[in-house]
N, C-alpha and C. Protein backbone atom coordinates (compact mmCIF):
# COMPACT_ATOMS: atom_id res chain seq x y z
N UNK A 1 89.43 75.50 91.00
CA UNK A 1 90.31 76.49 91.59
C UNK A 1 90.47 77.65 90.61
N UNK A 2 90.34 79.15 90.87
CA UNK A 2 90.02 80.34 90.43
C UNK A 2 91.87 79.97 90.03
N UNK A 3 92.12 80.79 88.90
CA UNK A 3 93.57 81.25 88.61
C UNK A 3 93.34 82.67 88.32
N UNK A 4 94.56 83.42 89.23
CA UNK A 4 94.61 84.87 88.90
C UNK A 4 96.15 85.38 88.18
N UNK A 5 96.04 85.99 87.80
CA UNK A 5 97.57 86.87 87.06
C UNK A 5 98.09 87.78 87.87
N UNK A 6 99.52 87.91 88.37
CA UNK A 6 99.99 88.39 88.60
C UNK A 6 99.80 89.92 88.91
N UNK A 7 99.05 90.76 87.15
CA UNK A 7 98.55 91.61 87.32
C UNK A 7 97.30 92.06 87.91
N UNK A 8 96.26 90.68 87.89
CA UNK A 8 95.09 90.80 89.34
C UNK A 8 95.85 90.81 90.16
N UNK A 9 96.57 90.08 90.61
CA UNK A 9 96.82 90.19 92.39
C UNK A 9 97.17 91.37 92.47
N UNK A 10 98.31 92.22 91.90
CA UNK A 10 98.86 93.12 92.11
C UNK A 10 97.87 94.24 92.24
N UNK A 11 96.99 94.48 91.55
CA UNK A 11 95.63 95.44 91.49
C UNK A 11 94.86 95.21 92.69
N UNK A 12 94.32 94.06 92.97
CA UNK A 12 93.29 93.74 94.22
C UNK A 12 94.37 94.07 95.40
N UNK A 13 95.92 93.53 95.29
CA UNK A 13 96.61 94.01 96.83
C UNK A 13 96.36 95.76 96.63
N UNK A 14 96.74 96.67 96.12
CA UNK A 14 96.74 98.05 96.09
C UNK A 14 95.69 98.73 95.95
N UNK A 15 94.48 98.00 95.57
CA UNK A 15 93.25 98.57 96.09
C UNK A 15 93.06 97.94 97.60
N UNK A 16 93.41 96.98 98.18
CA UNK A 16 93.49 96.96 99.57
C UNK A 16 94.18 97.37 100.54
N UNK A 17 94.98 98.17 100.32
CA UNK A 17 96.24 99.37 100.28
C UNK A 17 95.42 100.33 100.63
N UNK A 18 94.85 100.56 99.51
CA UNK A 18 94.10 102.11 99.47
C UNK A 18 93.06 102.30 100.29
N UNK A 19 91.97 101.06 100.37
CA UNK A 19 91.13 100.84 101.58
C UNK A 19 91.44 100.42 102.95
N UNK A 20 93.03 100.47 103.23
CA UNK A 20 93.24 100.07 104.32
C UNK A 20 93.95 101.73 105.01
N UNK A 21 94.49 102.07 104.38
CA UNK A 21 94.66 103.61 104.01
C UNK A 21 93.40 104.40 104.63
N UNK A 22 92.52 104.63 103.90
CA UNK A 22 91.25 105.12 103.93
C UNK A 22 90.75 104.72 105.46
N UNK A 23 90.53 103.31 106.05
CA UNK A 23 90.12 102.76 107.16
C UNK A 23 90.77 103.80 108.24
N UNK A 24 92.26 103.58 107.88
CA UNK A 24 93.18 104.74 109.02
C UNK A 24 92.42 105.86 109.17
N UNK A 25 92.13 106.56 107.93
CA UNK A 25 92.04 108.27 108.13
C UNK A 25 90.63 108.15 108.99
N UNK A 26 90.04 107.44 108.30
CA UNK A 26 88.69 107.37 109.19
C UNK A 26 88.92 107.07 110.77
N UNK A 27 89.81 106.32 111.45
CA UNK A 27 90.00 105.63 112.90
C UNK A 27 91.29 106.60 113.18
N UNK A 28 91.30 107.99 112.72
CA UNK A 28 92.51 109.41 113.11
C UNK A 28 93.72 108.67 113.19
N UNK A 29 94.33 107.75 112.54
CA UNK A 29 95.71 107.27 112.35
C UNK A 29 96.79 108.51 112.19
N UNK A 30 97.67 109.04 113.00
CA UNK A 30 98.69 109.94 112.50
C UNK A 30 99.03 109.95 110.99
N UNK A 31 99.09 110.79 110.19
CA UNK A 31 99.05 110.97 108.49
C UNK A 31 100.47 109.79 108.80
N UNK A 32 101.32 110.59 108.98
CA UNK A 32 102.80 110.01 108.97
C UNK A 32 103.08 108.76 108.70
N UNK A 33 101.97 108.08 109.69
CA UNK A 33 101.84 106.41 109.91
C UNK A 33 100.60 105.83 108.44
N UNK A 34 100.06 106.63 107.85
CA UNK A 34 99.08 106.29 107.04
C UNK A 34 99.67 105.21 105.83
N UNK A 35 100.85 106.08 105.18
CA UNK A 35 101.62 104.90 104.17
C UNK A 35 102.01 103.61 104.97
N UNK A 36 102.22 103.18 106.07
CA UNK A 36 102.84 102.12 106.63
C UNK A 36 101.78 101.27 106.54
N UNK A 37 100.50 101.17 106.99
CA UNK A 37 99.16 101.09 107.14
C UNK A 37 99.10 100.49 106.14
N UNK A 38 99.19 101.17 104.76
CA UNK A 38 98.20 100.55 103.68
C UNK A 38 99.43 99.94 103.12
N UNK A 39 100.94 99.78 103.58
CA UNK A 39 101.79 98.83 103.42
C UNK A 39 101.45 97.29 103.55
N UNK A 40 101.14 97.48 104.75
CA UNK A 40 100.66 96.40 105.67
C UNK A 40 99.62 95.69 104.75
N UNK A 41 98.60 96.52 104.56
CA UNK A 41 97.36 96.30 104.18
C UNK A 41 97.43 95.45 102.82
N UNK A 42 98.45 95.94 101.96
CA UNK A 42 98.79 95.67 100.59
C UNK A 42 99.27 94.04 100.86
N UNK A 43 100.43 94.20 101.44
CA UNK A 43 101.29 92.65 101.93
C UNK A 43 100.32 91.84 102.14
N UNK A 44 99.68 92.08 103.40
CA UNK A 44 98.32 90.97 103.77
C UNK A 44 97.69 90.64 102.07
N UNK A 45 97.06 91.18 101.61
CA UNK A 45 95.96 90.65 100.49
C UNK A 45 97.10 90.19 99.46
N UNK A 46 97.93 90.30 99.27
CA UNK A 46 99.11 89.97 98.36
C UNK A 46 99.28 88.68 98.47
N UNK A 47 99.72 87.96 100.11
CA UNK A 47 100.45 87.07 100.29
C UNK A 47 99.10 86.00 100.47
N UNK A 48 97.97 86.88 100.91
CA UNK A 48 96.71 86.02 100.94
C UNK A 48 96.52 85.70 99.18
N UNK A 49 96.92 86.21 98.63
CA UNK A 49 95.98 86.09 97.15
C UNK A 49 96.95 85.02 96.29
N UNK A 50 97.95 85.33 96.89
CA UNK A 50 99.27 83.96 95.81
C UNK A 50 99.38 82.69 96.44
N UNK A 51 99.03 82.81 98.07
CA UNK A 51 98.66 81.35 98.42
C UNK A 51 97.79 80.74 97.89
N UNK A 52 96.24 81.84 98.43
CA UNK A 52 95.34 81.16 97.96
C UNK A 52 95.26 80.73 96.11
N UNK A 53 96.32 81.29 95.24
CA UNK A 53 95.80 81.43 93.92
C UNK A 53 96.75 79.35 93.75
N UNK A 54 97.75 79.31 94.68
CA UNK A 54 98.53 78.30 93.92
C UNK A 54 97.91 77.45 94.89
N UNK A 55 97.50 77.23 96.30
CA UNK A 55 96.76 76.36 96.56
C UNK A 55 95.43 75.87 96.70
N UNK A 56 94.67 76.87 96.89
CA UNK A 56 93.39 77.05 96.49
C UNK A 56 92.64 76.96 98.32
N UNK A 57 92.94 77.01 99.15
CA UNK A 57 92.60 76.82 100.65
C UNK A 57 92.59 77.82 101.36
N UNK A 58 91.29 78.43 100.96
CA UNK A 58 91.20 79.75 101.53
C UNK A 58 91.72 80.62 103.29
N UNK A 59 91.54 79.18 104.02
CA UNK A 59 91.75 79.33 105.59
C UNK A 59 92.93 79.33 105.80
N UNK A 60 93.85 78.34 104.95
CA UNK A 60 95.63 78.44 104.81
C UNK A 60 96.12 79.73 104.76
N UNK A 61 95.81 80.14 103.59
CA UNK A 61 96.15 81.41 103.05
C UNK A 61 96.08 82.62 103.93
N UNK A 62 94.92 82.38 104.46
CA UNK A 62 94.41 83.47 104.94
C UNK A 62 95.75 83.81 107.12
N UNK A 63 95.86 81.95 107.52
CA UNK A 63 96.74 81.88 107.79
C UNK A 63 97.82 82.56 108.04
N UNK A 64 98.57 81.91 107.18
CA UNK A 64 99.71 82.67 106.77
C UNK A 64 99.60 83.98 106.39
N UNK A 65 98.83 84.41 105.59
CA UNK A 65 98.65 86.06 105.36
C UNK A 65 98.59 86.83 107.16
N UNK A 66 97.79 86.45 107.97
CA UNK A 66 97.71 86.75 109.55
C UNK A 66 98.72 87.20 109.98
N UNK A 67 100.08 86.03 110.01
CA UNK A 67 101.03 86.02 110.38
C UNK A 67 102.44 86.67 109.54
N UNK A 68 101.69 87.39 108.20
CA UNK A 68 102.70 88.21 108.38
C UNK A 68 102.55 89.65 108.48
N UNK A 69 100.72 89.68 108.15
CA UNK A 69 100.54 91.01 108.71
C UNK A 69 100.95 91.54 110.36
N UNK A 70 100.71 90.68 110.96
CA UNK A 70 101.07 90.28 112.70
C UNK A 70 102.63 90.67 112.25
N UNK A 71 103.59 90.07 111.71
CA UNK A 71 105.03 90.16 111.89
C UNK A 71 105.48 91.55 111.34
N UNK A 72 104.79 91.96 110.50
CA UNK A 72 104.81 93.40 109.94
C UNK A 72 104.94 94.26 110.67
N UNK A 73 103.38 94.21 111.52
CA UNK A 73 103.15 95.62 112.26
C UNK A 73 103.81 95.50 113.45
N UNK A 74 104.67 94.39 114.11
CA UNK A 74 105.73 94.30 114.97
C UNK A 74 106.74 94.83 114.41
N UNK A 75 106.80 94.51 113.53
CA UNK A 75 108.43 95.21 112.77
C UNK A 75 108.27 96.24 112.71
N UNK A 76 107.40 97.13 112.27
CA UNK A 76 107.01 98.77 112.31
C UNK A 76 107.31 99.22 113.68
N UNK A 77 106.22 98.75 114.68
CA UNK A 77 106.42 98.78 115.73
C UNK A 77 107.08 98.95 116.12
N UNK A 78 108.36 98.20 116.08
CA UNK A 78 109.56 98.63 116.82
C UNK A 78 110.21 99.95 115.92
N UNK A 79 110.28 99.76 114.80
CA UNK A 79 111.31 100.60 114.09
C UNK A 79 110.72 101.90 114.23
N UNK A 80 109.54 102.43 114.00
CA UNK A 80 108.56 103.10 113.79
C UNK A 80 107.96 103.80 115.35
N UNK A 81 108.48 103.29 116.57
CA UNK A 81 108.22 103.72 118.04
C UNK A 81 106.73 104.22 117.98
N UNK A 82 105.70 102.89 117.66
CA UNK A 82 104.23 103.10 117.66
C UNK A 82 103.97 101.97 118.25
N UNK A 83 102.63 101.96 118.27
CA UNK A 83 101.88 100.68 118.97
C UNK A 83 101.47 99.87 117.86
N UNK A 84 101.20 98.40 118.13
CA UNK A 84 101.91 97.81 116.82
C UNK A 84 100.20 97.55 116.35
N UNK A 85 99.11 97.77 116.93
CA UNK A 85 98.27 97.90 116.88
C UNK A 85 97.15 98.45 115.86
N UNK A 86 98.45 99.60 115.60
CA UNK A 86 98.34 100.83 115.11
C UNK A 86 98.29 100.24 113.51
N UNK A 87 99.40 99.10 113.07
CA UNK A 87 99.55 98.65 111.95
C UNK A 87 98.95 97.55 111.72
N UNK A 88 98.79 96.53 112.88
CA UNK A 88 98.30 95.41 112.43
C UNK A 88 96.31 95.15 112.09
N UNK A 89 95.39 96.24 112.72
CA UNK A 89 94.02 96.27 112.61
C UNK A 89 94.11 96.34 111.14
N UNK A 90 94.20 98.08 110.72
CA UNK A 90 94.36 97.98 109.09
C UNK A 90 94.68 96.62 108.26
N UNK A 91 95.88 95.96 108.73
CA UNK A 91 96.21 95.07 107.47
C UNK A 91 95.74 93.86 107.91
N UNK A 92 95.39 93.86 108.83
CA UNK A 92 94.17 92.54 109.12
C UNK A 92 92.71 92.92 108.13
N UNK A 93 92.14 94.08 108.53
CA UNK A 93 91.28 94.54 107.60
C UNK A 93 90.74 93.29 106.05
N UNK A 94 91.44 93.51 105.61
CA UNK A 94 91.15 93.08 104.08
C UNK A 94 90.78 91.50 104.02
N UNK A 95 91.32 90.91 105.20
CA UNK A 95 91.01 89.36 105.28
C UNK A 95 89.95 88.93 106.20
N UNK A 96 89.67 89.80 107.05
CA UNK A 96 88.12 89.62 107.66
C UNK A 96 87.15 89.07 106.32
N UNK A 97 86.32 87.92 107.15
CA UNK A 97 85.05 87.67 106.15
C UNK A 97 84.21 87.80 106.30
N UNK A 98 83.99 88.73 105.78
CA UNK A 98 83.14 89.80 105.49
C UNK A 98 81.91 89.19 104.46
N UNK A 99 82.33 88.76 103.46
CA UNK A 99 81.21 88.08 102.93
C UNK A 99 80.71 86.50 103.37
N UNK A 100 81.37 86.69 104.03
CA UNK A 100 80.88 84.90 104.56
C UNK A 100 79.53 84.76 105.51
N UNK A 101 80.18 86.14 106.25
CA UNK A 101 79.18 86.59 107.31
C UNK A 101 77.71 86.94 106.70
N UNK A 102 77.79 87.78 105.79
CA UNK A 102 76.48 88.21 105.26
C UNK A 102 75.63 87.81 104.57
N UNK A 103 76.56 86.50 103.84
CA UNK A 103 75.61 85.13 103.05
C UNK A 103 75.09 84.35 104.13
N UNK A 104 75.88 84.56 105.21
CA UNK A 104 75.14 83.33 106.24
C UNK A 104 73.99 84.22 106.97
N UNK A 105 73.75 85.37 107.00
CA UNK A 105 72.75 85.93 107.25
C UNK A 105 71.71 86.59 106.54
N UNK A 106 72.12 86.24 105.53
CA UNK A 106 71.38 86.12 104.22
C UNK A 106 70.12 85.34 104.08
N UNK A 107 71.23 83.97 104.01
CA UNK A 107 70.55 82.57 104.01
C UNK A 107 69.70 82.41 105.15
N UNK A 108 69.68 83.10 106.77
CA UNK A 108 69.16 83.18 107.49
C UNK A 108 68.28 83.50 107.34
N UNK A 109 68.03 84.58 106.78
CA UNK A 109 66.74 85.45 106.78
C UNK A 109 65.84 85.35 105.46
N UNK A 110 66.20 84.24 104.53
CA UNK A 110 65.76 83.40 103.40
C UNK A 110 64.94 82.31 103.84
N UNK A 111 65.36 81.68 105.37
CA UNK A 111 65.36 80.10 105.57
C UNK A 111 65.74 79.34 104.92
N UNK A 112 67.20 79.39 104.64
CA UNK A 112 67.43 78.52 103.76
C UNK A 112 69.02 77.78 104.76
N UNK A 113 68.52 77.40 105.75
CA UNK A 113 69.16 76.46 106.97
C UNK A 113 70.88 75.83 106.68
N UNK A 114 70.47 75.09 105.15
CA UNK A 114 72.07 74.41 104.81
C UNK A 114 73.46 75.59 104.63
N UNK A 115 72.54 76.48 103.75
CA UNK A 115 73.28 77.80 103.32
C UNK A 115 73.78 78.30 104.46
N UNK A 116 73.10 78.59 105.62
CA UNK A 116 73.35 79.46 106.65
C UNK A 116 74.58 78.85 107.52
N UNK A 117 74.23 77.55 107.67
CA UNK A 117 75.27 76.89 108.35
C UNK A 117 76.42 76.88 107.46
N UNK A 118 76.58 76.68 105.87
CA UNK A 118 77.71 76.56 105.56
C UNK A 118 78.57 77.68 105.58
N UNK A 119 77.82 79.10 105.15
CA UNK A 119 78.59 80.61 105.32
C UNK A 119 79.06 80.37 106.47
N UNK A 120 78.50 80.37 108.06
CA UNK A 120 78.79 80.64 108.89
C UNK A 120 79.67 79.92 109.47
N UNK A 121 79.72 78.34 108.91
CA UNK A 121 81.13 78.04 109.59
C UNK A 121 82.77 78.52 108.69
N UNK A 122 81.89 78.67 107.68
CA UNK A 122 83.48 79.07 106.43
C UNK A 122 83.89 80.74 107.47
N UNK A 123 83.18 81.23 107.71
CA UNK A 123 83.59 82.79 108.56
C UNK A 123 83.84 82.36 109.82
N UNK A 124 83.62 81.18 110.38
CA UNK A 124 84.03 81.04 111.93
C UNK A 124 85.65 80.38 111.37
N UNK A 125 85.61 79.82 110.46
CA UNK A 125 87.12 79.31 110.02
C UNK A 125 88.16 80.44 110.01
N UNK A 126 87.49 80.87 108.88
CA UNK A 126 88.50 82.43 108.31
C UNK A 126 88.29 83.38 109.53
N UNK A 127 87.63 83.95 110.62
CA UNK A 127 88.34 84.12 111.51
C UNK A 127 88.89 83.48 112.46
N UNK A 128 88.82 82.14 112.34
CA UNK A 128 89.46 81.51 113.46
C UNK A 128 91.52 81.40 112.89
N UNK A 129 91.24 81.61 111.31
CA UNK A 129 92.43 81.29 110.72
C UNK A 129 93.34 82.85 111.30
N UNK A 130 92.52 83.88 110.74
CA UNK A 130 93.34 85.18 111.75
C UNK A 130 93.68 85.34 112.73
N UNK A 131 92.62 84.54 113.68
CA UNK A 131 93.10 84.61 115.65
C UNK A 131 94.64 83.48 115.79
N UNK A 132 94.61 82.78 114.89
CA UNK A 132 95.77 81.57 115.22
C UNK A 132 97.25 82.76 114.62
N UNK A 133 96.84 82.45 113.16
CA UNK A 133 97.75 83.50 112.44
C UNK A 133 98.51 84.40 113.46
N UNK A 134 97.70 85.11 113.79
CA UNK A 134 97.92 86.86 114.66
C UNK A 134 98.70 86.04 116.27
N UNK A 135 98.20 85.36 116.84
CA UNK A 135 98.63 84.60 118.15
C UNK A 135 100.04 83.86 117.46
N UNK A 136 100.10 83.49 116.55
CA UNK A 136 101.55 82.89 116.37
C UNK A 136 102.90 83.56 116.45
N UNK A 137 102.36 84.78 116.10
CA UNK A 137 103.15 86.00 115.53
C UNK A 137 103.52 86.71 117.17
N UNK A 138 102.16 86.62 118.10
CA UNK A 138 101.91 87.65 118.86
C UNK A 138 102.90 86.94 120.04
N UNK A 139 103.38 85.88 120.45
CA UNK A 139 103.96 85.05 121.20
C UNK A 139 106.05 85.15 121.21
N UNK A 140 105.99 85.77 119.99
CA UNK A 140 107.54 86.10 119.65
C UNK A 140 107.46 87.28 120.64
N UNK A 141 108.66 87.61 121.43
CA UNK A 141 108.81 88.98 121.88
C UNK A 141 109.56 89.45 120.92
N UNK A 142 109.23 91.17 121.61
CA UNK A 142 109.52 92.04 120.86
C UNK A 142 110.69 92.30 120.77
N UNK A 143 111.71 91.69 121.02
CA UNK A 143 113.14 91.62 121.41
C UNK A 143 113.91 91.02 119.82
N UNK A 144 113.57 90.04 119.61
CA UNK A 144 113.44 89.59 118.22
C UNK A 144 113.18 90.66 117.07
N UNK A 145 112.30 91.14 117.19
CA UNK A 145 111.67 92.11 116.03
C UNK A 145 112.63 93.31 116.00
N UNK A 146 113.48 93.72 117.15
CA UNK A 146 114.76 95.20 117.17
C UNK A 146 115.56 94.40 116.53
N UNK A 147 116.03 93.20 116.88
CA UNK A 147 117.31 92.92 116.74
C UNK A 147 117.35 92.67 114.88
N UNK A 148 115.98 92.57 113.89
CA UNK A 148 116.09 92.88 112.54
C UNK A 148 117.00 94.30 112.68
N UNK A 149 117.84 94.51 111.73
CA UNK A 149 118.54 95.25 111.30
C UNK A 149 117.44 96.41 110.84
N UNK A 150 117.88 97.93 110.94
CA UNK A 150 116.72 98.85 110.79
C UNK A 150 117.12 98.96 109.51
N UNK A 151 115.36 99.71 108.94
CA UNK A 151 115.43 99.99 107.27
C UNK A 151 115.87 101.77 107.49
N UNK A 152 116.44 102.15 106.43
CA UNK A 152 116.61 103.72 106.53
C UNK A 152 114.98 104.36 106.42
N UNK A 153 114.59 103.88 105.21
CA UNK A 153 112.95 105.17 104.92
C UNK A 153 111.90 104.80 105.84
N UNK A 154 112.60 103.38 106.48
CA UNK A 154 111.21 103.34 107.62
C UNK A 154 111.47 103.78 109.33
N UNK A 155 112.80 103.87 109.44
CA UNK A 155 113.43 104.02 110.55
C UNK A 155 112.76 105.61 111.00
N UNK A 156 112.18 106.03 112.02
CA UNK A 156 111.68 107.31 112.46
C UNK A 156 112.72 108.27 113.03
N UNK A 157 112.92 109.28 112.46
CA UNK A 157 114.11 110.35 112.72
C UNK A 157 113.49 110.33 114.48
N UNK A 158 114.47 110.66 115.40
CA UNK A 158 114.23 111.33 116.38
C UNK A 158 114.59 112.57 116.33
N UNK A 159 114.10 113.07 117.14
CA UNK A 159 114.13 114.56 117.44
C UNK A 159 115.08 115.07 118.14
C-alpha cells in the first residue's frame, strides 16, 4: 500500500482543481460557475486520495469520493440556481479511469490477453464504483439539499 503526505494529497487535489477548471472553460461553463467546478473537482480527488491512502481499495474510495462529488454539485445546485450537472461532470472528471482503460488496450494490442482482462475489469469496477456512488447521491431529492442552511460566498445574489 502506496503512503502519501498530506502535502501530496493536497498538491494532486489542486492540480485536479485546476484541470477540472480548465475541462469547464473548454465545455463554455459560465466563468462565474468556474471556481465552484474546480471546488468540486478538488473535494473529489481529496476525499478519493485519503481513503484510498488509509485503506488502500481503490473502488471504495473512489465510491465514496462519487458520492460526495454527487452531494456537492446538488448542494451548489440548489444554492447556486444551476443545473447540478453543471458541477458534478467536472468533479467526477478526475476519478474516471482513465488509465485502466488504456493499459487494457494496450495489453490488447500487445496480445498480452491476462493484462487486458485485468485493466479492463479494474476500469469496469472504477466506473462501476462512480455509477453506484453518483446513483446513491442522485436518489435523495432535492428538497433535502435547500433545507442545508445557505453559505453566504456561495449563495447567488439575485437580481
Amino acid at each position: 500500500m502506496e503512503t502519501f503526505t498530506l502535502q501530496e494529497i493536497i498538491i494532486q487535489s489542486a492540480s485536479a482543481g485546476v484541470a477540472c477548471a480548465a475541462y469547464s472553460i473548454i465545455c463554455n461553463a459560465p466563468r462565474k460557475e468556474l471556481f465552484y467546478c474546480s471546488i468540486n473537482g478538488f473535494l473529489g480527488w481529496f476525499i478519493y486520495m485519503l481513503i484510498f491512502a488509509k485503506s488502500g481499495h481503490s473502488v471504495y474510495a473512489t465510491m465514496i469520493a462519487a458520492m460526495v462529488v454527487t452531494a456537492v454539485a446538488r448542494f451548489l445546485s440548489v444554492q447556486r440556481e444551476a443545473p447540478s450537472i453543471l458541477y458534478h461532470i467536472p468533479g467526477v472528471l478526475p476519478l474516471v479511469p482513465g488509465a485502466a482503460v488504456y493499459h487494457a488496450m494496450q495489453a490488447a494490442f500487445s496480445g498480452e490477453i491476462l493484462a487486458t482482462y485485468s485493466n479492463a475489469l479494474s476500469g469496469f469496477k472504477l466506473a462501476g464504483a462512480i455509477g453506484i456512488g453518483s446513483l446513491l447521491m442522485l436518489v435523495i431529492p432535492y428538497k433535502a439539499f435547500a433545507r442545508i442552511p445557505p453559505i453566504k460566498f456561495i449563495r447567488r445574489k439575485r437580481k
